[in-house]
N, C-alpha and C. Protein backbone atom coordinates (compact mmCIF):
# COMPACT_ATOMS: atom_id res chain seq x y z
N UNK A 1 -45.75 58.98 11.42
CA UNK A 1 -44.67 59.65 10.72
C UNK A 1 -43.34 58.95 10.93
N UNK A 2 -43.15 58.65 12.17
CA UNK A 2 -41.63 58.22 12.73
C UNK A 2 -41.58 56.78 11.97
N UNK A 3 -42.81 56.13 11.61
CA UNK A 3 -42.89 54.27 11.00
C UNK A 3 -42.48 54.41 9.65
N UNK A 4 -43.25 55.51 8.77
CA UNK A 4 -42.73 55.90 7.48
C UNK A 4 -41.50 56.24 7.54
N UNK A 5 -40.98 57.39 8.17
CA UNK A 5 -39.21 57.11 8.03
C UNK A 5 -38.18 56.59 8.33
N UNK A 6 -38.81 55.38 8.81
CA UNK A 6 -38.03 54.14 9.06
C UNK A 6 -38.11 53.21 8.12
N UNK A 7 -39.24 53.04 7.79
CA UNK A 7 -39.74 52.07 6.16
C UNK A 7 -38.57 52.91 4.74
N UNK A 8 -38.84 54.20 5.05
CA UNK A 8 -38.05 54.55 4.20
C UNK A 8 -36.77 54.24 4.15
N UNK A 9 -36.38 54.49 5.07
CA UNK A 9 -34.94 54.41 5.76
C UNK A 9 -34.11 52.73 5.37
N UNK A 10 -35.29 52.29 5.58
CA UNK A 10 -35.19 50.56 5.63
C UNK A 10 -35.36 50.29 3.75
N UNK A 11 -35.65 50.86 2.74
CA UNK A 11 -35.54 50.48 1.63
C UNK A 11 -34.55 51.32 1.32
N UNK A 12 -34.25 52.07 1.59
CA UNK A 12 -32.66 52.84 0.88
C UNK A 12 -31.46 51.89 1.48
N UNK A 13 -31.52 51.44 2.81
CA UNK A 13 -30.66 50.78 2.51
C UNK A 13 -30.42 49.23 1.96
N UNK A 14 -31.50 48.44 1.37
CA UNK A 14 -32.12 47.77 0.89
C UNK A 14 -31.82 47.95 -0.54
N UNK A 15 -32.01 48.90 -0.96
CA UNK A 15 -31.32 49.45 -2.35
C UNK A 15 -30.30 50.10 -2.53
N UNK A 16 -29.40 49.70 -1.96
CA UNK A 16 -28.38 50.57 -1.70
C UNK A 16 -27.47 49.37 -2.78
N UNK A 17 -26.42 50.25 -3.40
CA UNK A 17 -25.60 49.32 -4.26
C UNK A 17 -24.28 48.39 -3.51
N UNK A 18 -23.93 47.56 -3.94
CA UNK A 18 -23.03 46.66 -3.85
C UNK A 18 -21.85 47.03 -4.28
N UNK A 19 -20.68 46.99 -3.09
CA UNK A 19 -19.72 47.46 -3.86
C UNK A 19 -19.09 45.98 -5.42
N UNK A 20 -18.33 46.63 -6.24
CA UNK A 20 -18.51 45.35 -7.21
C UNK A 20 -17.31 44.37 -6.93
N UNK A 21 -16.42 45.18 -6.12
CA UNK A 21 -15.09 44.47 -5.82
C UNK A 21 -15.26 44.61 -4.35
N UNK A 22 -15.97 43.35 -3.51
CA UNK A 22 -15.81 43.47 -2.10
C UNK A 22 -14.70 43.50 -1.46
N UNK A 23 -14.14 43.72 0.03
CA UNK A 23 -12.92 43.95 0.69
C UNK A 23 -12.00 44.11 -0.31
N UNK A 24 -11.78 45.30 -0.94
CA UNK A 24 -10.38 45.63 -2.04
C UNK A 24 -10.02 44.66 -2.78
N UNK A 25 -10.78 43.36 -3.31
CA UNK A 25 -10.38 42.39 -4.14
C UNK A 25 -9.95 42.93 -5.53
N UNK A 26 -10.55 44.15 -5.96
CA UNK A 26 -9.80 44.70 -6.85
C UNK A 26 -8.79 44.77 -6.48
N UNK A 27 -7.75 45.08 -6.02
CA UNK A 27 -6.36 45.70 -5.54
C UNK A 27 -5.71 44.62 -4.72
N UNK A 28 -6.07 43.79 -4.30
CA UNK A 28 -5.69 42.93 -3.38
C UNK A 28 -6.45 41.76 -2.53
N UNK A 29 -5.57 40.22 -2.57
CA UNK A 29 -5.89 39.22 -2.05
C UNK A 29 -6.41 39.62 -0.90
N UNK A 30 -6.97 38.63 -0.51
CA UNK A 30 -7.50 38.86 1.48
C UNK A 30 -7.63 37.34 1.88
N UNK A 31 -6.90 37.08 3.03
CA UNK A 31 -6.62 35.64 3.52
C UNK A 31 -7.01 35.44 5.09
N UNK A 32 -7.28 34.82 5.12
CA UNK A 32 -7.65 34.47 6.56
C UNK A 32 -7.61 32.98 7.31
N UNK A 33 -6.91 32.52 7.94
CA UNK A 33 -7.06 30.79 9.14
C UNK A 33 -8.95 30.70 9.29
N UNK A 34 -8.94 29.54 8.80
CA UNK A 34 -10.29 29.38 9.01
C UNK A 34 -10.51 27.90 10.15
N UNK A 35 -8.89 27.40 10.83
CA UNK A 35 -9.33 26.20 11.26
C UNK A 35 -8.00 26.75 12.44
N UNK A 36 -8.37 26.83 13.65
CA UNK A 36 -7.08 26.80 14.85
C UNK A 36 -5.61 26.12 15.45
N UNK A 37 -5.83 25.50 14.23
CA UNK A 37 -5.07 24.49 14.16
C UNK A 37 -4.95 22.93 13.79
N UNK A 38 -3.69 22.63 13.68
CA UNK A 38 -2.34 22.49 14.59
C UNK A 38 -1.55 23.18 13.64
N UNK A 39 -2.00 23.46 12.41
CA UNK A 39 -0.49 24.48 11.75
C UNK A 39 -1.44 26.00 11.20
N UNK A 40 -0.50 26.86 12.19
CA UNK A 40 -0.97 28.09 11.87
C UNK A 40 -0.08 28.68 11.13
N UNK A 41 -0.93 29.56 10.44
CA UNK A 41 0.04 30.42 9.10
C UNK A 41 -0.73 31.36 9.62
N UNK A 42 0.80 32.27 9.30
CA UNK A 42 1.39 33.56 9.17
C UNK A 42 1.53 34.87 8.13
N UNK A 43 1.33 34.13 7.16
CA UNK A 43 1.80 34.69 5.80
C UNK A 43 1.39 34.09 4.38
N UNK A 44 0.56 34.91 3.67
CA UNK A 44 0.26 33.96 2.67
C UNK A 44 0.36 35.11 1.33
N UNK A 45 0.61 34.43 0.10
CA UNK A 45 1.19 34.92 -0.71
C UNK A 45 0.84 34.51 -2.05
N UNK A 46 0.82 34.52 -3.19
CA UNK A 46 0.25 33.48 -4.43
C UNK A 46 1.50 34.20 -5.47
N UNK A 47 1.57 33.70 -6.73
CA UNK A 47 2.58 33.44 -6.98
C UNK A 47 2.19 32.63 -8.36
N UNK A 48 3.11 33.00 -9.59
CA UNK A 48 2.81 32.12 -11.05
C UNK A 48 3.81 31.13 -10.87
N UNK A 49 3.64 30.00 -11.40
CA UNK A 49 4.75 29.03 -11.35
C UNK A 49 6.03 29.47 -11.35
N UNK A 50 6.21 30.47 -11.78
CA UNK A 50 8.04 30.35 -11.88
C UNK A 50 8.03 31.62 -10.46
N UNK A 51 7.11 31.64 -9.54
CA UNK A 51 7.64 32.44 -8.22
C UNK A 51 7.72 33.68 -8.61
N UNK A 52 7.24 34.21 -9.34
CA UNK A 52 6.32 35.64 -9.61
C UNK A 52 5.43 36.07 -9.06
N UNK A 53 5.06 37.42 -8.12
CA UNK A 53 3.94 37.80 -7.70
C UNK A 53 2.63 37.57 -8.72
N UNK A 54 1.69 37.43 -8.40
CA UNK A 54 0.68 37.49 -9.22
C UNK A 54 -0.94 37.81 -8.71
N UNK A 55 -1.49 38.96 -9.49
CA UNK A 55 -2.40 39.76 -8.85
C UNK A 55 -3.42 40.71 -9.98
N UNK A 56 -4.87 40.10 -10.33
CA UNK A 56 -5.17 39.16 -10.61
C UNK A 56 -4.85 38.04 -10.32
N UNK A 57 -5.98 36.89 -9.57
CA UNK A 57 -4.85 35.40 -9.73
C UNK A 57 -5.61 35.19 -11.28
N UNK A 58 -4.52 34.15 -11.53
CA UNK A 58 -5.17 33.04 -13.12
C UNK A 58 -5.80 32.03 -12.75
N UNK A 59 -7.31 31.47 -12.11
CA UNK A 59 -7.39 30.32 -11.92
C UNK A 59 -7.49 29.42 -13.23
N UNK A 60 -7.11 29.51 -14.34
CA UNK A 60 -7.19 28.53 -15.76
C UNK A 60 -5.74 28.28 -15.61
N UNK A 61 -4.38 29.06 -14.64
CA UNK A 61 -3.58 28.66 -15.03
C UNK A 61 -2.80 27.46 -13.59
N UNK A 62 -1.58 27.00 -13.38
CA UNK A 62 -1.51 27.13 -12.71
C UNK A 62 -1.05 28.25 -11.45
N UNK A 63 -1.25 27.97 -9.99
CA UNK A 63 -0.90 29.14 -9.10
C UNK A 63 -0.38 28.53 -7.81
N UNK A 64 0.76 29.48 -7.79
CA UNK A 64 1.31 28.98 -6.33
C UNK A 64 0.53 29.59 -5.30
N UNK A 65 -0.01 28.95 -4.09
CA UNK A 65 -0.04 29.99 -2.56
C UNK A 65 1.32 29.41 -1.87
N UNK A 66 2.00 30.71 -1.39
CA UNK A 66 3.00 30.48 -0.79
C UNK A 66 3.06 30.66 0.90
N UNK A 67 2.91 29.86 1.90
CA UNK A 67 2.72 30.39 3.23
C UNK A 67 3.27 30.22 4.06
N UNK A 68 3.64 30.94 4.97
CA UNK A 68 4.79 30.74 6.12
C UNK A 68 3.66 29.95 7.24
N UNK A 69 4.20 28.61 7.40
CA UNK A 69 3.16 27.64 8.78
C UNK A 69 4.26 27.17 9.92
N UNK A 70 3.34 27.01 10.61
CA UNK A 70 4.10 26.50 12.07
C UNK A 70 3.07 25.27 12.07
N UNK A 71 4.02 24.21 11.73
CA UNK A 71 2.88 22.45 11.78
C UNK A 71 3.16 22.18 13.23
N UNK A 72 2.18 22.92 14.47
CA UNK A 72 2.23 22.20 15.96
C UNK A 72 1.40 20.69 15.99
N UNK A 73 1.22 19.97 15.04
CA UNK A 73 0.33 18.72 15.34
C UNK A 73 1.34 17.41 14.74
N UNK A 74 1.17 16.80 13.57
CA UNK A 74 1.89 15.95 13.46
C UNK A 74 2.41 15.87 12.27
N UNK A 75 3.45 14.67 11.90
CA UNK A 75 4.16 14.78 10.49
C UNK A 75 3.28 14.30 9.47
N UNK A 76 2.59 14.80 8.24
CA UNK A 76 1.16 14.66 7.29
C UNK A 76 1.82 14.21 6.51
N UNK A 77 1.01 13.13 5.35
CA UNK A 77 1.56 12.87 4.65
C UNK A 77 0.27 11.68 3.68
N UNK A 78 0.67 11.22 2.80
CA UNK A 78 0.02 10.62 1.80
C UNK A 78 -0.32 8.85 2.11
N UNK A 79 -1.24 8.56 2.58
CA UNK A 79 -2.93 8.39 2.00
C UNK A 79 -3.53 9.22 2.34
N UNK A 80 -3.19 9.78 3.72
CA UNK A 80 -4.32 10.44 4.71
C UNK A 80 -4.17 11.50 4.46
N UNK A 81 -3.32 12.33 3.84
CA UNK A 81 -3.67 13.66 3.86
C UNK A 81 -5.02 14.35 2.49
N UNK A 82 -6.20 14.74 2.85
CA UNK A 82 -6.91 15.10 2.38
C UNK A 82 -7.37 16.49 1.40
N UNK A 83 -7.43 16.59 0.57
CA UNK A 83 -7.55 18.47 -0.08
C UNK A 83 -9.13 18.43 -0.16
N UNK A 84 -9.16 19.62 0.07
CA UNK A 84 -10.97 20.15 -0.78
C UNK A 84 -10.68 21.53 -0.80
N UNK A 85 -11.49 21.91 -2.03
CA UNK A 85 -11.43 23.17 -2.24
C UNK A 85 -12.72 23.65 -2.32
N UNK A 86 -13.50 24.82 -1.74
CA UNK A 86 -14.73 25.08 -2.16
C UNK A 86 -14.70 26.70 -2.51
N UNK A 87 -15.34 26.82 -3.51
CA UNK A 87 -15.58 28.11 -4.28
C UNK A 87 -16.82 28.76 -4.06
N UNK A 88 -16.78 30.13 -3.74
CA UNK A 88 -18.13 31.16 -3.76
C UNK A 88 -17.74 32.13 -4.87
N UNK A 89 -18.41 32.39 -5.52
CA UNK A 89 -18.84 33.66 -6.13
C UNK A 89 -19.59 35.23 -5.71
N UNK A 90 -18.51 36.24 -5.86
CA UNK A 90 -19.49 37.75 -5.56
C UNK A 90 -20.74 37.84 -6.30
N UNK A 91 -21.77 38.01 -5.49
CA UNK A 91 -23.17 38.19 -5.92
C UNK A 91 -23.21 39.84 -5.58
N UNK A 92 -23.03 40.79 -6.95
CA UNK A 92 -23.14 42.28 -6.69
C UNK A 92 -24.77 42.66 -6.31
N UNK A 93 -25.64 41.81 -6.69
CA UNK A 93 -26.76 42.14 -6.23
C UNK A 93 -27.39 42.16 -5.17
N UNK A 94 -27.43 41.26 -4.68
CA UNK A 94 -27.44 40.79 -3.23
C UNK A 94 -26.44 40.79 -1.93
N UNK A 95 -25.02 41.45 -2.22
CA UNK A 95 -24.10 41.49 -1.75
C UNK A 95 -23.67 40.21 -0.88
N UNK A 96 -23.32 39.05 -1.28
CA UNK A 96 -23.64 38.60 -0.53
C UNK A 96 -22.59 36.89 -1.85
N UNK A 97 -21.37 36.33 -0.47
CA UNK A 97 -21.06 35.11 -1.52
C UNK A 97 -21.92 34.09 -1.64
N UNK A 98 -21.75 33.63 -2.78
CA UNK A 98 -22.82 32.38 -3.34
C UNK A 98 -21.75 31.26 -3.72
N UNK A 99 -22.74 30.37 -3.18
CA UNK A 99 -21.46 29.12 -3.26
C UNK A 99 -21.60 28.82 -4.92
N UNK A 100 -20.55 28.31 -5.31
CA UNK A 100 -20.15 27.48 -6.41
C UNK A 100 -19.96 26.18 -6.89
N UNK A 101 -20.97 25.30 -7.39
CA UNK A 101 -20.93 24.02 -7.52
C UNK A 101 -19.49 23.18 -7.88
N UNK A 102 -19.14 22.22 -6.90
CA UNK A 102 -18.04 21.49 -7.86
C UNK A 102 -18.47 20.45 -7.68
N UNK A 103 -19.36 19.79 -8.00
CA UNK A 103 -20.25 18.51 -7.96
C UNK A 103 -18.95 16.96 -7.40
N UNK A 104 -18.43 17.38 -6.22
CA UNK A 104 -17.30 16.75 -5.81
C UNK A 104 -16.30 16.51 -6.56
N UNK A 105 -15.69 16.83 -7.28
CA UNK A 105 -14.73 16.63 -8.20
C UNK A 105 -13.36 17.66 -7.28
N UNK A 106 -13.72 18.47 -6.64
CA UNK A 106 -12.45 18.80 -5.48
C UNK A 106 -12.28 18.46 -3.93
N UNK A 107 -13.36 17.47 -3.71
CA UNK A 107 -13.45 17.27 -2.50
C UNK A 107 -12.66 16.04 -2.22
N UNK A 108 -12.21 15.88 -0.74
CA UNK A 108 -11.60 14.41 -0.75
C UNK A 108 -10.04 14.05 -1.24
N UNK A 109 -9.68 14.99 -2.18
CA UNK A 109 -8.73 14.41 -3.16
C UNK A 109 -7.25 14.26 -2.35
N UNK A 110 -6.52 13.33 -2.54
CA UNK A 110 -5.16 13.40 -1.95
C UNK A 110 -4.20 14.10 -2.45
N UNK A 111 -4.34 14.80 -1.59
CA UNK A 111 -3.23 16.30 -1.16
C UNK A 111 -1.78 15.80 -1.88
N UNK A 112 -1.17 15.07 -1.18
CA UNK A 112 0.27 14.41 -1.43
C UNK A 112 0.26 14.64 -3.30
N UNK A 113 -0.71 14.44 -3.85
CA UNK A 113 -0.64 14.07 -5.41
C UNK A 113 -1.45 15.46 -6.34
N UNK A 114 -1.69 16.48 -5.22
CA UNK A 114 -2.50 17.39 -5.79
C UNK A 114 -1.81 18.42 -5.38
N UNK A 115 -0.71 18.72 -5.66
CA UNK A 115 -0.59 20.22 -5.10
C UNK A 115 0.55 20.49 -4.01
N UNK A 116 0.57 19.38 -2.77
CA UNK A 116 1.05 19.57 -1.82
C UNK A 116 2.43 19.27 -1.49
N UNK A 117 3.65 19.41 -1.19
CA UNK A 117 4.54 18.66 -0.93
C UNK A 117 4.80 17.87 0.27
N UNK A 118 4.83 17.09 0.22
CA UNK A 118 4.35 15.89 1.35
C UNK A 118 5.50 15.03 1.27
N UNK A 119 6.07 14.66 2.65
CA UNK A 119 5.65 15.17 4.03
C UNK A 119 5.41 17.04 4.58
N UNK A 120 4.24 16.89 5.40
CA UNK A 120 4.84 17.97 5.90
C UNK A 120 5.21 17.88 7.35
N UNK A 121 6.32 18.36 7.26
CA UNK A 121 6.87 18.58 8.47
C UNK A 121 6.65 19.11 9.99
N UNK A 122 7.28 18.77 11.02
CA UNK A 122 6.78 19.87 12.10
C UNK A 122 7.69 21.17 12.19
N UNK A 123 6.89 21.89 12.82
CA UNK A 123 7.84 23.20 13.11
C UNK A 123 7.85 24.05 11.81
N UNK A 124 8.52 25.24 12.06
CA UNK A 124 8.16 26.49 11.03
C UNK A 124 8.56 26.37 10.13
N UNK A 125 7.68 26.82 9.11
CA UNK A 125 8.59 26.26 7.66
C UNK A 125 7.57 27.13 6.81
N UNK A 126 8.08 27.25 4.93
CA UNK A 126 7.22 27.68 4.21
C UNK A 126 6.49 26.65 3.32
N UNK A 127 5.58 26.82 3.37
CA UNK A 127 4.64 25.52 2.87
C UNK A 127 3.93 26.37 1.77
N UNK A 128 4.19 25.82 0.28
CA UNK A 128 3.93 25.99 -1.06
C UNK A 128 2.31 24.73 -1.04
N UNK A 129 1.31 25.46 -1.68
CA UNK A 129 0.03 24.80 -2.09
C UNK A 129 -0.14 25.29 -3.47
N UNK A 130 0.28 24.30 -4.32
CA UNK A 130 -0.56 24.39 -5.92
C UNK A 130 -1.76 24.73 -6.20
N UNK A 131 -2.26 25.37 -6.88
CA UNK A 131 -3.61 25.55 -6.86
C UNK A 131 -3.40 25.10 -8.94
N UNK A 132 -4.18 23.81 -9.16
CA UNK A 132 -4.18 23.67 -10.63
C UNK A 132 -5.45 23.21 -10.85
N UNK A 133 -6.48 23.68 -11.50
CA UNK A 133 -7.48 23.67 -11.69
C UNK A 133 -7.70 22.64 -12.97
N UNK A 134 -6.51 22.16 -13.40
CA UNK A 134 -6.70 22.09 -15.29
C UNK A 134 -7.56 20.57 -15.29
N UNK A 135 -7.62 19.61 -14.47
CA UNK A 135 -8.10 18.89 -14.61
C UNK A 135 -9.60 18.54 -14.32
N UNK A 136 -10.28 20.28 -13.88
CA UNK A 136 -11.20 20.29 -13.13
C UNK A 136 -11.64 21.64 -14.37
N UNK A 137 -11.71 21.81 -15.68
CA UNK A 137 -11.75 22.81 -16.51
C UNK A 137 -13.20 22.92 -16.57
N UNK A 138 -13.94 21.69 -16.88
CA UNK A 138 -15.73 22.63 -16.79
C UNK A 138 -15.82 23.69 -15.54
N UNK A 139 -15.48 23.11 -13.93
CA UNK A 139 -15.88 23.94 -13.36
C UNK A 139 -15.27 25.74 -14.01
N UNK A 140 -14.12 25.62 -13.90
CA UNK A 140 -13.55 27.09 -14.33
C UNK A 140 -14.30 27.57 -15.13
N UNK A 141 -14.63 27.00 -16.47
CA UNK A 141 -15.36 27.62 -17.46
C UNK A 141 -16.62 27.74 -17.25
N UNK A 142 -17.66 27.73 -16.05
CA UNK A 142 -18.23 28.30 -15.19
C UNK A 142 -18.72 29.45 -14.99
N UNK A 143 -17.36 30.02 -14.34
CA UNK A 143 -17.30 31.25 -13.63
C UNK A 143 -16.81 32.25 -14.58
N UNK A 144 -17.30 33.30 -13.99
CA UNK A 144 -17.19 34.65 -14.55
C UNK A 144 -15.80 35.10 -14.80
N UNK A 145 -15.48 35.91 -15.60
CA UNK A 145 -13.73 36.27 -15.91
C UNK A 145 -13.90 37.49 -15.37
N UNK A 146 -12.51 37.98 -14.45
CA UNK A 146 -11.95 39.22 -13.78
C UNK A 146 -13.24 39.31 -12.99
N UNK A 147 -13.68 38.79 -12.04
CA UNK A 147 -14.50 38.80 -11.29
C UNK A 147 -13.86 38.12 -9.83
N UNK A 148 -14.67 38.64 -8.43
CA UNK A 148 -14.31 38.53 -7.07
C UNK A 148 -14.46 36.95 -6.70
N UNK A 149 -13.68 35.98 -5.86
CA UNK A 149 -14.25 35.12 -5.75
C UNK A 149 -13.34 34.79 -4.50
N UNK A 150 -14.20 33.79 -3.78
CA UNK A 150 -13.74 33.93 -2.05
C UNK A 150 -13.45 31.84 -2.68
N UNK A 151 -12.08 31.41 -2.48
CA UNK A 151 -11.80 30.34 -2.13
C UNK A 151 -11.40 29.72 -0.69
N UNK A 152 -11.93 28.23 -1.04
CA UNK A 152 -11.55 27.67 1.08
C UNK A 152 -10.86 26.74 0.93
N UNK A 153 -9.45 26.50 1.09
CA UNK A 153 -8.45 25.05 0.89
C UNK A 153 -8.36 24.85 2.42
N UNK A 154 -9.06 23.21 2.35
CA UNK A 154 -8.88 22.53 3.26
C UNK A 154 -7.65 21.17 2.87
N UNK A 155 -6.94 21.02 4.45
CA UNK A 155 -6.50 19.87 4.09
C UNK A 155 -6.92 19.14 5.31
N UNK A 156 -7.34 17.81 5.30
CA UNK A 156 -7.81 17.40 6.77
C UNK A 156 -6.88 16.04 6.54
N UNK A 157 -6.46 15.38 7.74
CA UNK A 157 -5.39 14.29 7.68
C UNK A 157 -6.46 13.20 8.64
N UNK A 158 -6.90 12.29 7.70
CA UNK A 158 -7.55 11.47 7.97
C UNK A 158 -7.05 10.42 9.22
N UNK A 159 -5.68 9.94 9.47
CA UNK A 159 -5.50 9.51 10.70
C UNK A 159 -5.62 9.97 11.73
N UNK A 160 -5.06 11.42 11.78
CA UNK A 160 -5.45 11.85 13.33
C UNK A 160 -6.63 12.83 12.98
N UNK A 161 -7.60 13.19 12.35
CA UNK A 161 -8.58 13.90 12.40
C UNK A 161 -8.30 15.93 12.36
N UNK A 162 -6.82 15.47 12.42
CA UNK A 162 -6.80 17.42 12.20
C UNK A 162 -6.91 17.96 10.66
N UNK A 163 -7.45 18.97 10.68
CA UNK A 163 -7.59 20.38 9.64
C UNK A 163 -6.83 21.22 9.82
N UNK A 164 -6.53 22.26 8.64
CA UNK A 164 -5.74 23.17 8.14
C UNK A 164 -6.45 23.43 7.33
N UNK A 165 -6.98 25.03 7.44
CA UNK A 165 -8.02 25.87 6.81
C UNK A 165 -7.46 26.85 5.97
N UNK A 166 -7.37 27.51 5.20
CA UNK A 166 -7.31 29.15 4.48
C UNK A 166 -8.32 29.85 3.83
N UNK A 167 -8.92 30.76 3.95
CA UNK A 167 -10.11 30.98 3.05
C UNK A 167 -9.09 32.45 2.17
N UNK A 168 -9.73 32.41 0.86
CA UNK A 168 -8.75 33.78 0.11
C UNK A 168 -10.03 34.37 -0.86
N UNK A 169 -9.73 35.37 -0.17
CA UNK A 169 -10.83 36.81 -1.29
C UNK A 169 -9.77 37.00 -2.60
N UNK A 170 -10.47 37.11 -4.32
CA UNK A 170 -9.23 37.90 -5.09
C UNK A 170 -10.05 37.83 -5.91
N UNK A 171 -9.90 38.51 -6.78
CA UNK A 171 -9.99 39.34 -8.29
C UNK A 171 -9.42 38.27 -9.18
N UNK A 172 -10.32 37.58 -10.07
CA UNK A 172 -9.68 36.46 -10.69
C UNK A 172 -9.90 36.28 -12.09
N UNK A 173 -9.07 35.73 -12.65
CA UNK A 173 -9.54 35.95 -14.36
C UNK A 173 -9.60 34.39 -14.61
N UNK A 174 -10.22 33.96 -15.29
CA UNK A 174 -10.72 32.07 -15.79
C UNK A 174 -10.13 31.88 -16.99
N UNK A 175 -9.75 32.85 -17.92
CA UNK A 175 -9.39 32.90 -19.21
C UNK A 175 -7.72 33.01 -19.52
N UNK A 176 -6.95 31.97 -20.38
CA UNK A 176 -5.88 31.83 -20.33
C UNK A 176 -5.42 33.45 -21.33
């Protein structure tokens, strides 16, 4: 008796639904440091080009992330500074993110010329990251419109070997 209502127990929650907007991505971004350093942020924010909140993000359009960092490592800057971006998708079925192909076309790319304003500096400061997808449009046209999607901007600085991580949950629309 006690094995059956555990079997049971064990497919209800097994079938149990997915919420469709994980961690409040309906209503709100969710950000998190995914690398310890040497520049930790504080504050992160996104933003339409002209410095408008924006919520929904637009990934078809461009988008500011705006973030308050403390650069404790060194002064970054262009050859070596590195971008990658990697994309998951909400899987409501499985609850569960699913990565998103960008068949390298965001990996690698130099930061300085993508997005970043370079140098960056040491010490506290607000550090603006472009997010412009337009030259990367198959992937966008991809993905699902007004749907959840968990992004990871790395920048890694190829001379001295440090990273700078962000991962961001949001509610996103693909369609201009």
């Amino acid at each position: 008796m006690l094995r059956n209502l555990i079997f049971l127990g064990l497919i209800g929650i097994c079938l149990a639904d997915c919420p469709a907007w994980p961690n409040k991505t309906d209503t709100q971004i969710n950000w998190w440091p995914c690398s310890s350093g040497p520049v930790i942020f504080s504050d992160v924010n996104q933003t339409d080009c002209n410095g408008n909140y924006e919520y929904p993000i637009h990934l078809a359009k461009p988008l500011l992330i705006v973030t308050q960092a403390d650069n404790q490592g060194h002064v970054y800057s262009s050859p070596g500074l590195k971008q990658t971006i990697n994309f998951w998708e909400w899987n409501d079925s499985t609850c569960t993110w699913t990565a998103m192909p960008t068949f390298g076309l965001l990996k690698n790319l130099d930061a300085c010329t993508n997005g970043v304003k370079c140098p960056i500096q040491m010490g506290k400061q607000t550090l603006t990251l472009e997010l412009d997808f337009s030259d990367v449009e198959s992937i966008i046209k991809m993905l699902k419109d007004d749907w959840p999607y968990q992004l990871q901007y790395i920048l890694h600085d190829d001379p001295t070997g440090d990273q700078m991580c962000l991962m961001f949950q949001a509610r996103a629309y693909v369609t201009n």
